[in-house]
C-alpha atoms as a PDB file:
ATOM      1  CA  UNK A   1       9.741 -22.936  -7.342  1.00  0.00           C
ATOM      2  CA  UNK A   2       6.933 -25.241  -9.650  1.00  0.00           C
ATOM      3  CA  UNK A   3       4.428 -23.198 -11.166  1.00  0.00           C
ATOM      4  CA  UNK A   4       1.137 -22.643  -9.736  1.00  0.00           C
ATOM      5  CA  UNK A   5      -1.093 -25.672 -11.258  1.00  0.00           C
ATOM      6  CA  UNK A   6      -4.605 -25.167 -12.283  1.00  0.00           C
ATOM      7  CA  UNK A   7      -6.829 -25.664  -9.622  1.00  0.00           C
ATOM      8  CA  UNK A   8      -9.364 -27.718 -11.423  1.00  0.00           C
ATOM      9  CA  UNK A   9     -10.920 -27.733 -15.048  1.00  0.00           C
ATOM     10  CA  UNK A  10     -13.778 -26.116 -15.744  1.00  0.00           C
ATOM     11  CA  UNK A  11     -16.713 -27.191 -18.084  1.00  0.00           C
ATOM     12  CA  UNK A  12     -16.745 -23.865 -19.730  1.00  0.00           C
ATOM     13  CA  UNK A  13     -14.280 -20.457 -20.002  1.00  0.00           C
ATOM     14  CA  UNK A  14     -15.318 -17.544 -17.077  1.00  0.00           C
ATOM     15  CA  UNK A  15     -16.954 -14.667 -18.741  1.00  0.00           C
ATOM     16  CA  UNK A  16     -15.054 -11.426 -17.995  1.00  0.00           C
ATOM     17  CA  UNK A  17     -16.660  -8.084 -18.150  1.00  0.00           C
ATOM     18  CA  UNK A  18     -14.225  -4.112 -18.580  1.00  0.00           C
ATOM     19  CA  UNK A  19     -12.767  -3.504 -15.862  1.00  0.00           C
ATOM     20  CA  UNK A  20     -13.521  -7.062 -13.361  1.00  0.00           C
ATOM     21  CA  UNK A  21     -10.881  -9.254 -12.345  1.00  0.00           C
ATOM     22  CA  UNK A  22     -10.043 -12.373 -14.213  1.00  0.00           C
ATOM     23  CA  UNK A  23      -9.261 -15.654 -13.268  1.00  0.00           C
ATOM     24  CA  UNK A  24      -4.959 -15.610 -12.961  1.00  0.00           C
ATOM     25  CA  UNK A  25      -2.000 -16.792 -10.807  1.00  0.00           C
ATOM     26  CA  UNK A  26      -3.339 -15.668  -7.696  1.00  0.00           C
ATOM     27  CA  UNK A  27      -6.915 -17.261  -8.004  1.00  0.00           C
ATOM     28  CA  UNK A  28      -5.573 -20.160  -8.350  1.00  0.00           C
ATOM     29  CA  UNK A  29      -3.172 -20.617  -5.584  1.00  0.00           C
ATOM     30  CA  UNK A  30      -6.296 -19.473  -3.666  1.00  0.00           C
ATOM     31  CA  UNK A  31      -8.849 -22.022  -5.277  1.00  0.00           C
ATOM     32  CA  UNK A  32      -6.075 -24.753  -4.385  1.00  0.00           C
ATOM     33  CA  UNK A  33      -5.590 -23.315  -0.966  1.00  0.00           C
ATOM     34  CA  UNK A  34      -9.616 -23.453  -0.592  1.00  0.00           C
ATOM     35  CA  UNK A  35      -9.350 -26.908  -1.907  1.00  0.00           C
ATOM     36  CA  UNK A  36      -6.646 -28.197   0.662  1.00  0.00           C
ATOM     37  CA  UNK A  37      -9.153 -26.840   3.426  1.00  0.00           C
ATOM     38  CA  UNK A  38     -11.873 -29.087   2.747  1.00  0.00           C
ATOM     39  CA  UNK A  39     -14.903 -26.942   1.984  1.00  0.00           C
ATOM     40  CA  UNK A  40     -17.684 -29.019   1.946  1.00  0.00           C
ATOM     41  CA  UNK A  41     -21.119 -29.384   1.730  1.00  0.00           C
ATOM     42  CA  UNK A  42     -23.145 -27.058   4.146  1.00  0.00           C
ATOM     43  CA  UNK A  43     -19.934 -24.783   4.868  1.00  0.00           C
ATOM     44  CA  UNK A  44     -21.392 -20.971   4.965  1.00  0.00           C
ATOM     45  CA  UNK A  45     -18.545 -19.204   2.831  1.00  0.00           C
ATOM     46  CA  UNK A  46     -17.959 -15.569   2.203  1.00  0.00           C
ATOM     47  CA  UNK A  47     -15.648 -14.477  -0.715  1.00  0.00           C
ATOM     48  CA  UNK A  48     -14.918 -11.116  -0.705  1.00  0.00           C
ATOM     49  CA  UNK A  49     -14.446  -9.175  -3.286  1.00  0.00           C
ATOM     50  CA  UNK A  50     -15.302 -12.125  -5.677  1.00  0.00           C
ATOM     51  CA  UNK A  51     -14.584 -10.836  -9.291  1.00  0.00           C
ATOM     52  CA  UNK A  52     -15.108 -13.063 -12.221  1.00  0.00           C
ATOM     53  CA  UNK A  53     -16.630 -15.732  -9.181  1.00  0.00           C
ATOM     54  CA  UNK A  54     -14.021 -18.116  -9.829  1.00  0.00           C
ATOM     55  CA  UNK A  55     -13.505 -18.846  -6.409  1.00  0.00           C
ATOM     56  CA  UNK A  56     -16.898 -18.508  -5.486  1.00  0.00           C
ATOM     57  CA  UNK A  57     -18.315 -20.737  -8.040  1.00  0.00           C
ATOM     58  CA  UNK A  58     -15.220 -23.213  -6.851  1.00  0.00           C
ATOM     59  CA  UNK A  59     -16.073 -23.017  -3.303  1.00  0.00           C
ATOM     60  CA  UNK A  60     -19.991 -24.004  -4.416  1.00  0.00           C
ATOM     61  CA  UNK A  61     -18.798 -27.143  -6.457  1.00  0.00           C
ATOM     62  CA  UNK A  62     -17.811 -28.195  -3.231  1.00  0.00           C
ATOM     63  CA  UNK A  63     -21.113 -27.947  -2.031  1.00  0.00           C
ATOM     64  CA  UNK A  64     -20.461 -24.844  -0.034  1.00  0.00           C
ATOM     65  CA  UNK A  65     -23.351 -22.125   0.686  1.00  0.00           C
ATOM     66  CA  UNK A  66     -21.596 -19.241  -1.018  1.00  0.00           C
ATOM     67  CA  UNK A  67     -22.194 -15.177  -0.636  1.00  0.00           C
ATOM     68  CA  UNK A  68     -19.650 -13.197  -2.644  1.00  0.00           C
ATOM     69  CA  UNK A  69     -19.610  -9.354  -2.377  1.00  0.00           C
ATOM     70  CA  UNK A  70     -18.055  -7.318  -4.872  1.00  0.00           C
ATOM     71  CA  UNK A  71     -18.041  -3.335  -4.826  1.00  0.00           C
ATOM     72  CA  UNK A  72     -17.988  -3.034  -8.275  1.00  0.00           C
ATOM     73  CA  UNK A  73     -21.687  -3.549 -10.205  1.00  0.00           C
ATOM     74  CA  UNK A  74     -19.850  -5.044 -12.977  1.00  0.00           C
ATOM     75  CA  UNK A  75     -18.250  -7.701 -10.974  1.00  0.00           C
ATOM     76  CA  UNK A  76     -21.162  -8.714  -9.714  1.00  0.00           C
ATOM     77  CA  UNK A  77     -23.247  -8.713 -12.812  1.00  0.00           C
ATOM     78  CA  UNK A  78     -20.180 -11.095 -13.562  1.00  0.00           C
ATOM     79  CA  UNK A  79     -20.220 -13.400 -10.683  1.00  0.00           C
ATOM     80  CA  UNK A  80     -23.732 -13.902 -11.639  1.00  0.00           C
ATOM     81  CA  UNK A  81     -23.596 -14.670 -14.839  1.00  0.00           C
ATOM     82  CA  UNK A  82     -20.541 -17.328 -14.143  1.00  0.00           C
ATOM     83  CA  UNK A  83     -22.629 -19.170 -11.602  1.00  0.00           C
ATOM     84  CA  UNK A  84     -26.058 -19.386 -13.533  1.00  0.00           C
ATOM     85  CA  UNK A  85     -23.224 -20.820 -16.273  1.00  0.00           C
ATOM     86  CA  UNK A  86     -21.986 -23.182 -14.289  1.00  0.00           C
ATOM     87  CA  UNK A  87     -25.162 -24.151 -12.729  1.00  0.00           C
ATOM     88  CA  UNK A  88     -23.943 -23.324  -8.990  1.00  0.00           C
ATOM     89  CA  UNK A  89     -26.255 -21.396  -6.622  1.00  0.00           C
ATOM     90  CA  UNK A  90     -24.316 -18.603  -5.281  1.00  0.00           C
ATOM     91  CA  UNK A  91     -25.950 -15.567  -3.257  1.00  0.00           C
ATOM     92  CA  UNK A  92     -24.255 -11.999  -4.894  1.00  0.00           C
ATOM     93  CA  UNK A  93     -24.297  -8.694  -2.934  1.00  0.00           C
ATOM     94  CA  UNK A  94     -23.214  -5.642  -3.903  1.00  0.00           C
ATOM     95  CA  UNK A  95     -21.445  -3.706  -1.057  1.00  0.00           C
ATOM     96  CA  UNK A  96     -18.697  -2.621   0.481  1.00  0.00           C
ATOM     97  CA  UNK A  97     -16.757  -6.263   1.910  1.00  0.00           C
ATOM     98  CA  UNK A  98     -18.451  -7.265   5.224  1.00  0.00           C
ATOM     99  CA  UNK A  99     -20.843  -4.498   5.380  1.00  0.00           C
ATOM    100  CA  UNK A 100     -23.054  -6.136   2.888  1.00  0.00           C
ATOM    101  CA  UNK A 101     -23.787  -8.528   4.962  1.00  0.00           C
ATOM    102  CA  UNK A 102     -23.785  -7.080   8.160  1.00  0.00           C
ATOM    103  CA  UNK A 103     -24.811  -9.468  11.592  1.00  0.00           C
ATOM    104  CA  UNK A 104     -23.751 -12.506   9.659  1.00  0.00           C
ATOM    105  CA  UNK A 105     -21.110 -14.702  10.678  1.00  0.00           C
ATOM    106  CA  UNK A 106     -19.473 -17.575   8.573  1.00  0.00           C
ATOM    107  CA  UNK A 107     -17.485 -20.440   8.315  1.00  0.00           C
ATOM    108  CA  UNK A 108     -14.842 -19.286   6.196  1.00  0.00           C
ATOM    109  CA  UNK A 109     -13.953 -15.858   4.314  1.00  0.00           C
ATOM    110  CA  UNK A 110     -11.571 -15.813   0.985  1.00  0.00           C
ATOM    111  CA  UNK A 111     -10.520 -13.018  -0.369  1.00  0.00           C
ATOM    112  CA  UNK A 112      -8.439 -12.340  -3.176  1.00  0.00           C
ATOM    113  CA  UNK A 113      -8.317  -8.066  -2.886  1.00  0.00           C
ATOM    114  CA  UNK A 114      -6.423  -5.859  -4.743  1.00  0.00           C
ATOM    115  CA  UNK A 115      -2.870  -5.487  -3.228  1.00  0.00           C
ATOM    116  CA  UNK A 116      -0.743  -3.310  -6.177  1.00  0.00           C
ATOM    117  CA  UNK A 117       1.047  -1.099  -4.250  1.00  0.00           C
ATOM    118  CA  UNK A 118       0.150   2.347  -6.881  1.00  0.00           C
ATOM    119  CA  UNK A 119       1.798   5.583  -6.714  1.00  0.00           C
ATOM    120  CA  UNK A 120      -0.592   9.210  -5.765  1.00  0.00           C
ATOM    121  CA  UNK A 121      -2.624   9.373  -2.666  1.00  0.00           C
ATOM    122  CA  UNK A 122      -5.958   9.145  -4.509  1.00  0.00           C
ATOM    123  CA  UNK A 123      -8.434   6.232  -4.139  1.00  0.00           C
ATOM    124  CA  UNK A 124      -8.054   3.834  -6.990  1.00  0.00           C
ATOM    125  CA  UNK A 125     -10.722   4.098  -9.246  1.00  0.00           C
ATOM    126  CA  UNK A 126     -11.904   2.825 -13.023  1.00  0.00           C
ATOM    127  CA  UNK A 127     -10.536  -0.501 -14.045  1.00  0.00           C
ATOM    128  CA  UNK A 128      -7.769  -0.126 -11.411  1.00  0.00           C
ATOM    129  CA  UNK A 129      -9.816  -0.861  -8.464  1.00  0.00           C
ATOM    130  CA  UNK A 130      -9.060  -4.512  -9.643  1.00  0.00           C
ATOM    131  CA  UNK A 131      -5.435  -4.531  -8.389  1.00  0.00           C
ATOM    132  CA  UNK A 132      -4.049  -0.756  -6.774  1.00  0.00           C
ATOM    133  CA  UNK A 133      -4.004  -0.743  -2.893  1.00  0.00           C
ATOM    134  CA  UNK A 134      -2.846   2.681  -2.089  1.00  0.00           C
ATOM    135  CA  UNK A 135       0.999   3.680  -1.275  1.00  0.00           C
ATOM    136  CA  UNK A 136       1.507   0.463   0.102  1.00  0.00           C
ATOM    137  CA  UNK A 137      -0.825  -1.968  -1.101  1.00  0.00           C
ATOM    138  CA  UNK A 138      -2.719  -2.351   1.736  1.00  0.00           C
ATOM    139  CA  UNK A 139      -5.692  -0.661   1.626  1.00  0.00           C
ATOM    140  CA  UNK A 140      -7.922  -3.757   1.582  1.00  0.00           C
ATOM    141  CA  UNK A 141      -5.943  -6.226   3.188  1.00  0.00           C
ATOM    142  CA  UNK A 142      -5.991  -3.741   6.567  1.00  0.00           C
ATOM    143  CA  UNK A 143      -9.838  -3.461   6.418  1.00  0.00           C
ATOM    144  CA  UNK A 144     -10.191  -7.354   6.065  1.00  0.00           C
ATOM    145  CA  UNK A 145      -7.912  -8.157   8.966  1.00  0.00           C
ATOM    146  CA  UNK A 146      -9.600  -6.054  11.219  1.00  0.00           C
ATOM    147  CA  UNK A 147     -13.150  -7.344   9.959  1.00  0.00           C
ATOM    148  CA  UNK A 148     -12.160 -11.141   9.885  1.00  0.00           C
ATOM    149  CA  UNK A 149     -12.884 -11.596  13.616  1.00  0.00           C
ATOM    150  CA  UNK A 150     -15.985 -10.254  13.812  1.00  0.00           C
ATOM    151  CA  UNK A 151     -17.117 -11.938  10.598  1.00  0.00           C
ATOM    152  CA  UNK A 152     -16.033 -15.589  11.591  1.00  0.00           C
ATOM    153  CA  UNK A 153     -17.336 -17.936  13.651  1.00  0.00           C
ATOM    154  CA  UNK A 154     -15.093 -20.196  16.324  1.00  0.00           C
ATOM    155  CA  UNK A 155     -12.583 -22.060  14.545  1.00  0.00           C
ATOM    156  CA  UNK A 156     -13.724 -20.438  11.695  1.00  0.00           C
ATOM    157  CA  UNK A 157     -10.354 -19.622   8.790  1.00  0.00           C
ATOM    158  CA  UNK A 158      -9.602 -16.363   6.649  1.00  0.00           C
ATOM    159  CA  UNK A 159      -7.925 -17.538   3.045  1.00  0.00           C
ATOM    160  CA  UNK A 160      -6.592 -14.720   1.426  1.00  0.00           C
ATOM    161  CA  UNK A 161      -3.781 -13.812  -0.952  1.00  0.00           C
ATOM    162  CA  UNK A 162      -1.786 -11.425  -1.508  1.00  0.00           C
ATOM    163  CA  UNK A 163       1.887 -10.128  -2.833  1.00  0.00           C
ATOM    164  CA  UNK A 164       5.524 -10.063  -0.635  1.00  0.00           C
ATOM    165  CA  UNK A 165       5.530  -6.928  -1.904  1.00  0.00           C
ATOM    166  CA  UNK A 166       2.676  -5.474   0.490  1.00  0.00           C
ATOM    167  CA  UNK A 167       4.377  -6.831   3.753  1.00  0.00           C
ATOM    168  CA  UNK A 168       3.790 -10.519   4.577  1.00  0.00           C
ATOM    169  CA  UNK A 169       5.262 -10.114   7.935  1.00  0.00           C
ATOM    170  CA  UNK A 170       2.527  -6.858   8.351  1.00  0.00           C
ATOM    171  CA  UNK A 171      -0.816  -9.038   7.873  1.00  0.00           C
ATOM    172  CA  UNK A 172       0.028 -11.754   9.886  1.00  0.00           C
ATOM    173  CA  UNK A 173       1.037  -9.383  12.888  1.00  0.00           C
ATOM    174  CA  UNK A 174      -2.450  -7.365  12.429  1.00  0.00           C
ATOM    175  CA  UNK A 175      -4.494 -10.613  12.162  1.00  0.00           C
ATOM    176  CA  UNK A 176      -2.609 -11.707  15.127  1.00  0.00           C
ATOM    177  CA  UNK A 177      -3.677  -8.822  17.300  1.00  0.00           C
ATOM    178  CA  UNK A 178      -6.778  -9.498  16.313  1.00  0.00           C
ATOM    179  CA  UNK A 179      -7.252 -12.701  18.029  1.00  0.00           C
ATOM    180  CA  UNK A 180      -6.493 -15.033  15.144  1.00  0.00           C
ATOM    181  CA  UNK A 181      -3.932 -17.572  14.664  1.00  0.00           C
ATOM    182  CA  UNK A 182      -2.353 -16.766  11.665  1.00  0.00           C
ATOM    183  CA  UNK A 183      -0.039 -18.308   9.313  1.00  0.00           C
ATOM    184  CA  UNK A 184       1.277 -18.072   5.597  1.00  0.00           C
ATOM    185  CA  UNK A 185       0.179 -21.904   3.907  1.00  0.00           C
ATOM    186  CA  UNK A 186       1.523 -21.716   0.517  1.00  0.00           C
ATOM    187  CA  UNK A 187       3.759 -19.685  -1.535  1.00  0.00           C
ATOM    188  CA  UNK A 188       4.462 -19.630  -5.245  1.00  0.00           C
ATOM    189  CA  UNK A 189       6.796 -17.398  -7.735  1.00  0.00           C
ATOM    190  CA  UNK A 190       5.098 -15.598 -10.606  1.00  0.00           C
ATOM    191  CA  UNK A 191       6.923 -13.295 -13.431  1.00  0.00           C
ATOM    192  CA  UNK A 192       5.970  -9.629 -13.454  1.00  0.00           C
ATOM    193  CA  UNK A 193       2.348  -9.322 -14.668  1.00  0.00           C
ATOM    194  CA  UNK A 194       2.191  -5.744 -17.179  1.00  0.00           C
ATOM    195  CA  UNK A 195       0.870  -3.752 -13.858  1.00  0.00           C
ATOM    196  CA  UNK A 196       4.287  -4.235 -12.398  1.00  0.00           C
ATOM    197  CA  UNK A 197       6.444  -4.258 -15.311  1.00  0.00           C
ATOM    198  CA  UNK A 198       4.878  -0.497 -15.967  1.00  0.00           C
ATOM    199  CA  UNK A 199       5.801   0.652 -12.921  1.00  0.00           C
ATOM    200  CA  UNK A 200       8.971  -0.682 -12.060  1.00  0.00           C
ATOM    201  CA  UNK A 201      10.799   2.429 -11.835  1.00  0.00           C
ATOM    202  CA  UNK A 202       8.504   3.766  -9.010  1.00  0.00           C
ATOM    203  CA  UNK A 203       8.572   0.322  -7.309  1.00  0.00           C
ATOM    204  CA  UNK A 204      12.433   0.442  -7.098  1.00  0.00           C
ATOM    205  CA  UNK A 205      12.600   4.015  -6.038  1.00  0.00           C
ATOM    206  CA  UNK A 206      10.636   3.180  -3.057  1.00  0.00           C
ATOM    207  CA  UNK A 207      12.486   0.038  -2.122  1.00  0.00           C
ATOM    208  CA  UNK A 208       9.589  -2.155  -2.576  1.00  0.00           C
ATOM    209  CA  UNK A 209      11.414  -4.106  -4.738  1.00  0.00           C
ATOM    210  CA  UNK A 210      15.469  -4.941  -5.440  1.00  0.00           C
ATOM    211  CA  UNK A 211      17.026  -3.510  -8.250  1.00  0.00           C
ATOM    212  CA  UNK A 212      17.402  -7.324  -9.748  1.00  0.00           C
ATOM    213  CA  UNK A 213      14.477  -8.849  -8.841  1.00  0.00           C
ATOM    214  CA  UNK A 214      11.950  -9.892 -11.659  1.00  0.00           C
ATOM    215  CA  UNK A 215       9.445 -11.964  -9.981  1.00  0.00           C
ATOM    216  CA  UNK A 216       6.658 -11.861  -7.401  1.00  0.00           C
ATOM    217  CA  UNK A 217       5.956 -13.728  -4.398  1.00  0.00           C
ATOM    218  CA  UNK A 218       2.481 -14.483  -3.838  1.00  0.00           C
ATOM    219  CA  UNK A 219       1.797 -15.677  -0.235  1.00  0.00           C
ATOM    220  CA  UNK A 220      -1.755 -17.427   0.831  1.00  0.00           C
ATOM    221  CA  UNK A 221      -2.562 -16.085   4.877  1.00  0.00           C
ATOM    222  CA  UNK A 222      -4.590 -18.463   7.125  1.00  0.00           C
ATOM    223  CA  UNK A 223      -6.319 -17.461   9.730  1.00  0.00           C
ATOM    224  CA  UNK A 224      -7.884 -18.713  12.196  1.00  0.00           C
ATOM    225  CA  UNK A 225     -10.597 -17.890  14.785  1.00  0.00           C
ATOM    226  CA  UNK A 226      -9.439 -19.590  18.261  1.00  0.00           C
END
């Protein structure tokens, strides 16, 4: 499988901050994903948990009226700074995914979350909040399935991405019986990022991955509100 290709230049590098999110593999399948979907002017867009703002700042080329929400006060001091760079209006909240902007309903929703499956029961915290998603990587991608619904309008669509790894099969049931028509729309093959390389060991013991396998599948879920 091709490589991922960059989703579109940009006039000038993303500032990263400790500890937020850069721009990699997954943001881009995600930008091109967002791309494919025709955003457009006047679509209200919600990227959650927005990072850097790549996407965000992507989506509001496009002419899109963006809100990104980010948990972490760093990430959003980031988004910030990335738009005002890039000379794109986009409205930052900090909160907790749809609860900052509670009663609002949208367009579309992309989300790139954290989805590391991470060994220990605690709640990720530090600069690992960026990628670990509990035992088995879900601990966002649950919470935005069941919050998509309520958070889209009709024929509204959920972009997200996330890895094989935290069950493919598992999201698209959950969105399912949730009312939305769900599908995966793109697919690419990435090497082992330094995350999964250092904990290969634990991955293997716990069957989440094959004793040969040395690459990830990333998947992009659509969703949509019927």
């Amino acid at each position: 499988m091709s490589a991922v290709p960059t989703a579109r230049p940009r006039t000038r590098p993303f500032v990263t901050l400790p500890g937020v999110y850069g721009p990699q593999d997954d943001t881009r399948l995600l930008l091109r994903a967002l791309y494919r979907e025709g955003v457009r002017a006047g679509t209200d867009l919600l990227d959650l948990g927005s990072g850097s703002g790549a996407v965000a700042v992507g989506a509001a080329r496009r002419g899109a009226r963006v809100t990104a929400v980010d948990i972490s006060w760093r990430a959003v001091l980031a988004t910030q700074v990335n738009a005002w760079l890039s000379r794109e209006h986009v409205l930052v909240r900090w909160g907790d995914l749809t609860a900052a902007v509670r009663g609002r309903s949208f367009d579309m929703l992309v989300s790139n979350p954290p989805y590391v499956p991470a060994p220990g029961d605690r709640s990720p915290h530090g600069a690992a909040r960026a990628w670990d998603a509990g035992r088995d990587g879900r601990l966002l991608i649950d919470r935005i399935c069941d919050a998509a619904p309520r958070a889209l309008r009709p024929r509204g669509v959920l972009l997200m991405v996330q890895s094989g790894l935290c069950g493919t099969e598992d999201t698209l049931e959950r969105l399912s019986c949730a009312g939305l028509r769900a599908t995966v729309s793109d697919r690419a093959l990435i090497p082992f990022g330094p995350v999964l390389r250092a904990r290969l060991p634990w991955l293997r013991r716990h069957r989440l991955l094959d004793a040969h396998q040395d690459s990830e599948e990333l998947v992009i879920i659509r969703a949509e509100h019927t």
